[in-house]
N, C-alpha and C. Protein backbone atom coordinates (compact mmCIF):
# COMPACT_ATOMS: atom_id res chain seq x y z
N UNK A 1 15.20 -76.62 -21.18
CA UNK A 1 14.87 -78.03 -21.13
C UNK A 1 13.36 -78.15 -20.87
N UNK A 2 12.71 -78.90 -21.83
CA UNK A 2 10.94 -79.53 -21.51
C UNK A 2 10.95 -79.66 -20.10
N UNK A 3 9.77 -79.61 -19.88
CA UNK A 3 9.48 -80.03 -18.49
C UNK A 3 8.20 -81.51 -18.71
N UNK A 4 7.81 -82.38 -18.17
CA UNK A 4 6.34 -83.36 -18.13
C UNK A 4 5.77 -83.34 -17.19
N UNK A 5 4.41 -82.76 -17.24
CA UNK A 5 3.43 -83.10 -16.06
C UNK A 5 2.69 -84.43 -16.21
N UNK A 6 2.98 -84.75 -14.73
CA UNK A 6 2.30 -86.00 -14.79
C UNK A 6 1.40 -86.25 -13.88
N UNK A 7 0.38 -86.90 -13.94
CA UNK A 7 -1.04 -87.37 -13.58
C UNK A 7 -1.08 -88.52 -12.67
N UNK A 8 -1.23 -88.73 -11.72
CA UNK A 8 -1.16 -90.03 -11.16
C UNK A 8 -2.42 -90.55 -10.75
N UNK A 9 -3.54 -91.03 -11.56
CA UNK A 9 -4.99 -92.13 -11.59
C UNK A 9 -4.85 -92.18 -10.19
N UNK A 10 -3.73 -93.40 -9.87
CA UNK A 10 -3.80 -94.27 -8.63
C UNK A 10 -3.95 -93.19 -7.00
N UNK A 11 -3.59 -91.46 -7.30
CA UNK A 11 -2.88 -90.83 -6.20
C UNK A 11 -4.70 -90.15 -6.00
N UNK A 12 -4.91 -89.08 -4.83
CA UNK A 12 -5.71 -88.50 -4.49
C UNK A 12 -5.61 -87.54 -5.63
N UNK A 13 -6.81 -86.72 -6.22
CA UNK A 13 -6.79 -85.80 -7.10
C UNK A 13 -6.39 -84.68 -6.37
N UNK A 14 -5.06 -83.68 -6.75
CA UNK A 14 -4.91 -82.64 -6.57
C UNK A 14 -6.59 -81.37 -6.20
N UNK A 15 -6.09 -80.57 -5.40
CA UNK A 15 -6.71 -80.18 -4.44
C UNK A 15 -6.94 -78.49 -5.42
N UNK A 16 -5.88 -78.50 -6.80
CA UNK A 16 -5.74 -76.95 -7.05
C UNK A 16 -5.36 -77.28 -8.34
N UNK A 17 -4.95 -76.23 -9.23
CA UNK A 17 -4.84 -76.64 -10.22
C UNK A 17 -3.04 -76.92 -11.12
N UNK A 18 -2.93 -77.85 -10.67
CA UNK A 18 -1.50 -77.94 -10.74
C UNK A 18 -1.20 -79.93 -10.63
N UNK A 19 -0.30 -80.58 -11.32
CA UNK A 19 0.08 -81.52 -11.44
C UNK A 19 0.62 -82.14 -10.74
N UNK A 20 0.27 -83.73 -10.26
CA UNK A 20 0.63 -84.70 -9.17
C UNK A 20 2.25 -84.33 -9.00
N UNK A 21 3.10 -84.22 -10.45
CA UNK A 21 4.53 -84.23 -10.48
C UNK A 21 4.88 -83.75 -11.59
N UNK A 22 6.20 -82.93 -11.65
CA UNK A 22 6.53 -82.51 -13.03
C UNK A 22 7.99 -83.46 -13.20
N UNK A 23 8.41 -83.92 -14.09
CA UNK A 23 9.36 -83.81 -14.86
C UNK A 23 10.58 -83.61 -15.63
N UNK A 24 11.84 -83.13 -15.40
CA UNK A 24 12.57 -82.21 -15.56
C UNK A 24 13.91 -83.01 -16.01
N UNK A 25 14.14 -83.32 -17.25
CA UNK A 25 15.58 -84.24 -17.61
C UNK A 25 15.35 -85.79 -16.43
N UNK A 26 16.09 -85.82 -15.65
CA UNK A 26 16.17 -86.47 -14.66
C UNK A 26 15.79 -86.43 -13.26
N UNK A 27 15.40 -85.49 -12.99
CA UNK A 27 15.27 -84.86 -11.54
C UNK A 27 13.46 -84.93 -12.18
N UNK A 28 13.02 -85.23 -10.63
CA UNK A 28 11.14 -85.42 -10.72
C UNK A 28 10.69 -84.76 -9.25
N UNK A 29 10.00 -83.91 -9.74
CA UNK A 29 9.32 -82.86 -8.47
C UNK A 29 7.92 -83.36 -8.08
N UNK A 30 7.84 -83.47 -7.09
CA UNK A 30 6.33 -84.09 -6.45
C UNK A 30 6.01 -82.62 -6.10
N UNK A 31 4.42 -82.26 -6.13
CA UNK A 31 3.71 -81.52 -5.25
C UNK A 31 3.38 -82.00 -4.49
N UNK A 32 3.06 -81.23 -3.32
CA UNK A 32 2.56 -81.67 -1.72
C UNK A 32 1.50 -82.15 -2.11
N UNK A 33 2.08 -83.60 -1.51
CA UNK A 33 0.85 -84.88 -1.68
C UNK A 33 0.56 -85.32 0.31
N UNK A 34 -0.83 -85.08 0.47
CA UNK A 34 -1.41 -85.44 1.67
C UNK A 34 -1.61 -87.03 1.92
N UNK A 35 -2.59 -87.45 3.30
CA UNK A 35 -3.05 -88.50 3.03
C UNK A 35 -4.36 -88.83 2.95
N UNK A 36 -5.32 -87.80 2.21
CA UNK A 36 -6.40 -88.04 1.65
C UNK A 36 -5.98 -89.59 0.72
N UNK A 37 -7.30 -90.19 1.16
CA UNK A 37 -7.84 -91.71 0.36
C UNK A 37 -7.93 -91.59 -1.27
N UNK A 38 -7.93 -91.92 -1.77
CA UNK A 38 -7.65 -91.45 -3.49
C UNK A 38 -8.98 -92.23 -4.03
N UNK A 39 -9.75 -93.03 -3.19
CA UNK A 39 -11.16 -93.55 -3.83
C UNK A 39 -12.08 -92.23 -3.24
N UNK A 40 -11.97 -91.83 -2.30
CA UNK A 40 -12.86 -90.86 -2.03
C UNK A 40 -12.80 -89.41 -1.00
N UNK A 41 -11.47 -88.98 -1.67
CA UNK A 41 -10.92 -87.95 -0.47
C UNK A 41 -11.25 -87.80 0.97
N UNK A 42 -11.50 -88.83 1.88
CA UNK A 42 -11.34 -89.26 3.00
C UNK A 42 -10.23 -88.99 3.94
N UNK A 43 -9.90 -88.35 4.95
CA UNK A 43 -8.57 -88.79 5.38
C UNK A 43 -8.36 -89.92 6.81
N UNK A 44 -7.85 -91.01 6.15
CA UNK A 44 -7.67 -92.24 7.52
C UNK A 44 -7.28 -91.45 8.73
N UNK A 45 -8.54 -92.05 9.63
CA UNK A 45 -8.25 -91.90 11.19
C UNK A 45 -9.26 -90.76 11.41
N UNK A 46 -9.56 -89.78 10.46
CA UNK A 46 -10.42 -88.84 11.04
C UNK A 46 -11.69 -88.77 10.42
N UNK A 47 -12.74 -88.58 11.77
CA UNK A 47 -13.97 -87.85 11.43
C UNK A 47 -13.97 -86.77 12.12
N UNK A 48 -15.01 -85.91 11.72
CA UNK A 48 -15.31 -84.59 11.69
C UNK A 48 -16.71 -85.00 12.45
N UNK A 49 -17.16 -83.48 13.21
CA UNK A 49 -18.15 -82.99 13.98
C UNK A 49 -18.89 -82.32 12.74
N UNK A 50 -20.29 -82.07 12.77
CA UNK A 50 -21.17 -81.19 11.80
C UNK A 50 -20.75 -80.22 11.74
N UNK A 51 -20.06 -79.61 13.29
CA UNK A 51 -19.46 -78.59 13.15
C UNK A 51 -17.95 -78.07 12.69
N UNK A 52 -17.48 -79.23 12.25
CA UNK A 52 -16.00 -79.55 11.89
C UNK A 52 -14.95 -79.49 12.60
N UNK A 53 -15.35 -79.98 14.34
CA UNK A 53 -14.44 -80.43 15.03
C UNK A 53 -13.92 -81.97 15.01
N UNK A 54 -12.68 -81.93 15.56
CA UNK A 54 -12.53 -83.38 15.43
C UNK A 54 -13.41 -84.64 16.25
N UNK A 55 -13.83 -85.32 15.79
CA UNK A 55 -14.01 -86.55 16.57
C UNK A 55 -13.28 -87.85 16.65
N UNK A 56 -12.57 -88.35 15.78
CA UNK A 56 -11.53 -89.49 15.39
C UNK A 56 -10.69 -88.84 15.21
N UNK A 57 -9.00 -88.63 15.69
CA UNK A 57 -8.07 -88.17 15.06
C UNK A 57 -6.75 -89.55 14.79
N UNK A 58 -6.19 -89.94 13.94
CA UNK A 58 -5.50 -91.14 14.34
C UNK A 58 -4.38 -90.30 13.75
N UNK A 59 -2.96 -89.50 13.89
CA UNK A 59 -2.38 -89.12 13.20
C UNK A 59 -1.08 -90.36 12.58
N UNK A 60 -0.79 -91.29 13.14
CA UNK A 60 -0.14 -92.48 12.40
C UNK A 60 -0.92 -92.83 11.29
N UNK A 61 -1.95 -93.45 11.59
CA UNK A 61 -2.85 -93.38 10.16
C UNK A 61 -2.36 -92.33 8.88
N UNK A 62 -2.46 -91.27 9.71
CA UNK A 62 -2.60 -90.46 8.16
C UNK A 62 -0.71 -90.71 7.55
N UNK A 63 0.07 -90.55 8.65
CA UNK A 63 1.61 -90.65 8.19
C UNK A 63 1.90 -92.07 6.99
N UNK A 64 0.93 -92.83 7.57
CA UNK A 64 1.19 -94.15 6.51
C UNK A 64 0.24 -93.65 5.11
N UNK A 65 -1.00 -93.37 5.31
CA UNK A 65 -1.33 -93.04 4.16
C UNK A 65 -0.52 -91.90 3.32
N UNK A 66 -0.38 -90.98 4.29
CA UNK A 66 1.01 -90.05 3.22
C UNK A 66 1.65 -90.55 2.38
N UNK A 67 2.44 -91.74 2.96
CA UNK A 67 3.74 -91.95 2.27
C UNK A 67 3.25 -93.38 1.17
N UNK A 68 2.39 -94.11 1.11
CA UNK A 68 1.45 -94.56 0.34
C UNK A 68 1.40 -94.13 -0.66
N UNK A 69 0.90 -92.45 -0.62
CA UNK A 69 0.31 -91.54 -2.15
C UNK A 69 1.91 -91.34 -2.38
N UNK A 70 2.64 -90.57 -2.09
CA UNK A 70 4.09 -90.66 -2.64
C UNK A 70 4.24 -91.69 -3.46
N UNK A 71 4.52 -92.98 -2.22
CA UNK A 71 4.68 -94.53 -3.25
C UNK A 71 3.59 -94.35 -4.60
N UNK A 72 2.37 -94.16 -4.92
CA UNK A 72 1.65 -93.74 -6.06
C UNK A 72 1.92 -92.91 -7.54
N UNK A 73 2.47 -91.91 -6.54
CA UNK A 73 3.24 -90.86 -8.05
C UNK A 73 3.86 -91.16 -8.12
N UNK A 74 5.21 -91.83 -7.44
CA UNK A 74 6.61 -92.17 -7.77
C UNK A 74 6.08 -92.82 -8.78
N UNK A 75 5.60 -93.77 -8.50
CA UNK A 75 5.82 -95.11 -9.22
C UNK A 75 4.72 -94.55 -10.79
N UNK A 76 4.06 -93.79 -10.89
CA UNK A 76 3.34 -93.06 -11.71
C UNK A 76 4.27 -92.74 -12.68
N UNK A 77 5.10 -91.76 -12.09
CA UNK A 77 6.41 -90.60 -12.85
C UNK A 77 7.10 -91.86 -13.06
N UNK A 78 7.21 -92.96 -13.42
CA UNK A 78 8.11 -94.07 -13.44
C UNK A 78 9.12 -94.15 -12.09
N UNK A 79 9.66 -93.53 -11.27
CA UNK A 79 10.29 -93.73 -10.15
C UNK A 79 10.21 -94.89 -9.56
N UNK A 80 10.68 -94.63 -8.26
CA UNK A 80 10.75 -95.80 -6.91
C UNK A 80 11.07 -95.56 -5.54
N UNK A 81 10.72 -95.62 -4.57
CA UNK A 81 10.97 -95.34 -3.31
C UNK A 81 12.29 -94.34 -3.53
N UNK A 82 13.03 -95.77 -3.45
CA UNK A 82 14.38 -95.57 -3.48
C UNK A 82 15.18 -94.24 -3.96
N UNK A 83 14.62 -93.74 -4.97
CA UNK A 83 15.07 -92.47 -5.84
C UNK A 83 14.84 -90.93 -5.39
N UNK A 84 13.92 -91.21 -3.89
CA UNK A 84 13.90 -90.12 -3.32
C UNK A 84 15.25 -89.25 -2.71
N UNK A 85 15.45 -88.23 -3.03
CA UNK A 85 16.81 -87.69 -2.94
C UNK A 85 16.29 -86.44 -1.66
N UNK A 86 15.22 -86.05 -1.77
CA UNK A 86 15.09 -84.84 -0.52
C UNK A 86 13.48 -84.64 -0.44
N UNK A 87 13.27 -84.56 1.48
CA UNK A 87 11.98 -84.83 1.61
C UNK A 87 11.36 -83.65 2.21
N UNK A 88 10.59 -82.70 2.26
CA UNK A 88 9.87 -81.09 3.22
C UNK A 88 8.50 -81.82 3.77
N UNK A 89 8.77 -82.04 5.28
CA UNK A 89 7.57 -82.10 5.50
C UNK A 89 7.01 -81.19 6.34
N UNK A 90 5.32 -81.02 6.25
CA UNK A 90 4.66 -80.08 6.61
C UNK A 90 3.87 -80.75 7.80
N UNK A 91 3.79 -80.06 8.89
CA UNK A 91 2.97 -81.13 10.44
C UNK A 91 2.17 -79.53 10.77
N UNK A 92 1.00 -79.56 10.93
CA UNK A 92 0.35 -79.13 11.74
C UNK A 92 0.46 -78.68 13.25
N UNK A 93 0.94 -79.44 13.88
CA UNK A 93 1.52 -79.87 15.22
C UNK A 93 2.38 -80.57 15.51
N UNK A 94 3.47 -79.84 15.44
CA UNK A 94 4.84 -80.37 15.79
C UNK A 94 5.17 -80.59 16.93
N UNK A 95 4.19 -80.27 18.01
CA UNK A 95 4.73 -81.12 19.60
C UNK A 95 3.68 -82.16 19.69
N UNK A 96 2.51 -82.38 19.02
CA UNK A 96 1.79 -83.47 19.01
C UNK A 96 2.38 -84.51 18.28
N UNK A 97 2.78 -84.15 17.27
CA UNK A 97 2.99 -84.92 16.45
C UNK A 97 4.46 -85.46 15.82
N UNK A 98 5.26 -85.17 16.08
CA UNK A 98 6.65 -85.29 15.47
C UNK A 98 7.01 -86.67 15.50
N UNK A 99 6.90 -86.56 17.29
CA UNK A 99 7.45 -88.34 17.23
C UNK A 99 6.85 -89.00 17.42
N UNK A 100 5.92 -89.28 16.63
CA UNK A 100 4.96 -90.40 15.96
C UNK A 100 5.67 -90.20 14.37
N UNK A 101 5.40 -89.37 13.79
CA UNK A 101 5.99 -89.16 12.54
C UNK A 101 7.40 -89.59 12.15
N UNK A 102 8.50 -89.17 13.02
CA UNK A 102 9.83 -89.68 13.48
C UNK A 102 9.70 -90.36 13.74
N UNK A 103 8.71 -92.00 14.13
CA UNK A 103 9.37 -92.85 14.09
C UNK A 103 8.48 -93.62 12.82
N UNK A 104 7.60 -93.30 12.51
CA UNK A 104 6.75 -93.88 11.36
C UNK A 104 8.18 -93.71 10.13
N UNK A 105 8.24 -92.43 10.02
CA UNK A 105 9.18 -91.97 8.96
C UNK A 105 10.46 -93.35 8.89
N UNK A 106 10.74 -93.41 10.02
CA UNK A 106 11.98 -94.28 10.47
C UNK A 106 11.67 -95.80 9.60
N UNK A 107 10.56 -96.61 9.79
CA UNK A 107 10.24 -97.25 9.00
C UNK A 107 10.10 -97.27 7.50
N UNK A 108 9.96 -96.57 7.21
CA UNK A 108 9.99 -95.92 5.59
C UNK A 108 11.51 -95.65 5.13
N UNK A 109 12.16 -95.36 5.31
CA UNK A 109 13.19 -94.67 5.20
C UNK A 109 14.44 -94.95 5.86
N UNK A 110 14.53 -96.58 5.92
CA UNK A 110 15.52 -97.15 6.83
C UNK A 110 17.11 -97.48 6.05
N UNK A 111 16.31 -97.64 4.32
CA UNK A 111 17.17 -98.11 3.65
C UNK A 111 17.98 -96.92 2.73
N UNK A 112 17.01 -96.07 2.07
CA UNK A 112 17.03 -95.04 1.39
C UNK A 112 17.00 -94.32 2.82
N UNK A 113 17.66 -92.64 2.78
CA UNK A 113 17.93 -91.86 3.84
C UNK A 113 17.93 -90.58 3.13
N UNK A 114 16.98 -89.79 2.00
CA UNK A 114 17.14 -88.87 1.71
C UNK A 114 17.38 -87.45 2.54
N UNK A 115 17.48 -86.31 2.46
CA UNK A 115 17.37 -85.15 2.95
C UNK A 115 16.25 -84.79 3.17
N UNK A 116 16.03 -84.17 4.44
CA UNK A 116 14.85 -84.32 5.23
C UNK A 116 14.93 -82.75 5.97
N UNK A 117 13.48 -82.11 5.43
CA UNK A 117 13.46 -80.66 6.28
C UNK A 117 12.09 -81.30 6.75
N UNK A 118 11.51 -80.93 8.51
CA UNK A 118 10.59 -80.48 8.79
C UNK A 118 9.89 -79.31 9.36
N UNK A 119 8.81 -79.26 8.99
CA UNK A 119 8.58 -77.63 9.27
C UNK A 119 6.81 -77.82 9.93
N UNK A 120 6.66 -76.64 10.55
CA UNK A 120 5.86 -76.49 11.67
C UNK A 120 4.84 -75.38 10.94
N UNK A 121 3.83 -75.87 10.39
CA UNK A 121 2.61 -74.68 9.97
C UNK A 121 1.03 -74.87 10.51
N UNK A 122 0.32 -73.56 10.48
CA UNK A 122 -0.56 -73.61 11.11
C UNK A 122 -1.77 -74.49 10.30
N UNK A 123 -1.90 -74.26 9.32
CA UNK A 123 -2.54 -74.93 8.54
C UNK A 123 -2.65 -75.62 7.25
N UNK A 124 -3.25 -76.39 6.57
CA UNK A 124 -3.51 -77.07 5.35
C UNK A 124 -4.72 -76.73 4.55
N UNK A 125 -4.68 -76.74 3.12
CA UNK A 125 -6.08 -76.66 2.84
C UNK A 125 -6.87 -77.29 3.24
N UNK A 126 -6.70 -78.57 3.11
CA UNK A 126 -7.78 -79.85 3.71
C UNK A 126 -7.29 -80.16 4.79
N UNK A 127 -8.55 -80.69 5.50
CA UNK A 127 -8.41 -80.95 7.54
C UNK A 127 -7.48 -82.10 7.69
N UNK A 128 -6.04 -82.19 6.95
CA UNK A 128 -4.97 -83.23 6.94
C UNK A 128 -4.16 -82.31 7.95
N UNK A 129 -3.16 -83.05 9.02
CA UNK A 129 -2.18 -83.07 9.42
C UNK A 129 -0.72 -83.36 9.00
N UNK A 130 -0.97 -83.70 7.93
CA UNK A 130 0.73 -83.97 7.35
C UNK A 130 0.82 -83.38 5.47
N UNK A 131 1.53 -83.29 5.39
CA UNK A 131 1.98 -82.90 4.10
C UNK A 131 3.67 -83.01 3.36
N UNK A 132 3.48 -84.07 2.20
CA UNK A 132 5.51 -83.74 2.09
C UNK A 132 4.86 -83.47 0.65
N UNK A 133 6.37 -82.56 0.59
CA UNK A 133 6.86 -81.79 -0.39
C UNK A 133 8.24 -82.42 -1.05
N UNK A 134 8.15 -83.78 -2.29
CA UNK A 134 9.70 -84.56 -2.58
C UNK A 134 9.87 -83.88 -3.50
N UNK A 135 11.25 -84.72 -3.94
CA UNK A 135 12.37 -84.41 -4.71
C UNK A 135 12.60 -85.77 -5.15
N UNK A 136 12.84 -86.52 -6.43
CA UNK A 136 13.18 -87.67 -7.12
C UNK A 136 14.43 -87.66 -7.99
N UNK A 137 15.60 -88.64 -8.06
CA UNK A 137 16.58 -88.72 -9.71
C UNK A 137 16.16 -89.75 -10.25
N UNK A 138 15.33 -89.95 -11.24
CA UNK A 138 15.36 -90.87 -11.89
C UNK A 138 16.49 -91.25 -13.08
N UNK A 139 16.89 -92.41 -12.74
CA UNK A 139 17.93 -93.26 -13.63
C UNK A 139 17.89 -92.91 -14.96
């Protein structure tokens, strides 16, 4: 079966060389989409030291912008919230951060309730704290 890569204008430009989302019959695969700003790879809530420590960290910020760029490709790949079927997310700091995320998530995801792994890693390419990894059926 073809596969379609798809491009999403509206989302942050991929970080590597590989496509916002592929394609596949019915089923639509997101790559790990952050919450870098998509006008100017920014990430909400944080600045950086010259020396690239933190000085601003807002990690709610970035959880809303996360799920923002999602809302972007979905709706890119033709999708919709709604069609999310299974979610991997990636936290930096999982005792800093979870439940802020757990309950941000909670808002998002009150109506639709896909499958949900989270996972605990040391790092990201870019100085982001969050990262999901979806799964889509489109109709």
């Amino acid at each position: 079966m073809a596969s379609k890569k798809i491009h999403a204008d509206e989302a942050p430009k991929p970080v590597g060389l590989y496509p916002h989302a592929r394609r596949v019959g019915n089923l639509l695969f997101l790559s790990g989409i952050g919450p870098r700003n998509p006008k100017d790879d920014s990430v909400p809530g944080l600045t950086l030291s010259k020396s690239g420590n933190y000085n601003d960290f807002d990690f709610e910020a970035q959880c809303h912008a996360v799920f923002d760029n999602v809302k972007r490709v979905l709706e890119a790949s033709g999708a919709k919230w709604e069609n999310l079927v299974d979610v991997t997310v990636f936290l930096t700091d999982m005792k800093r951060d979870f439940s802020t995320y757990n309950r941000v998530y909670a808002e998002y995801f009150k109506d639709n309730q896909p499958c949900r792994t989270t996972v605990g890693i040391d790092s990201l390419p870019t100085p982001i704290a969050i990262e999901l990894k979806c799964m889509a059926v489109i109709d």
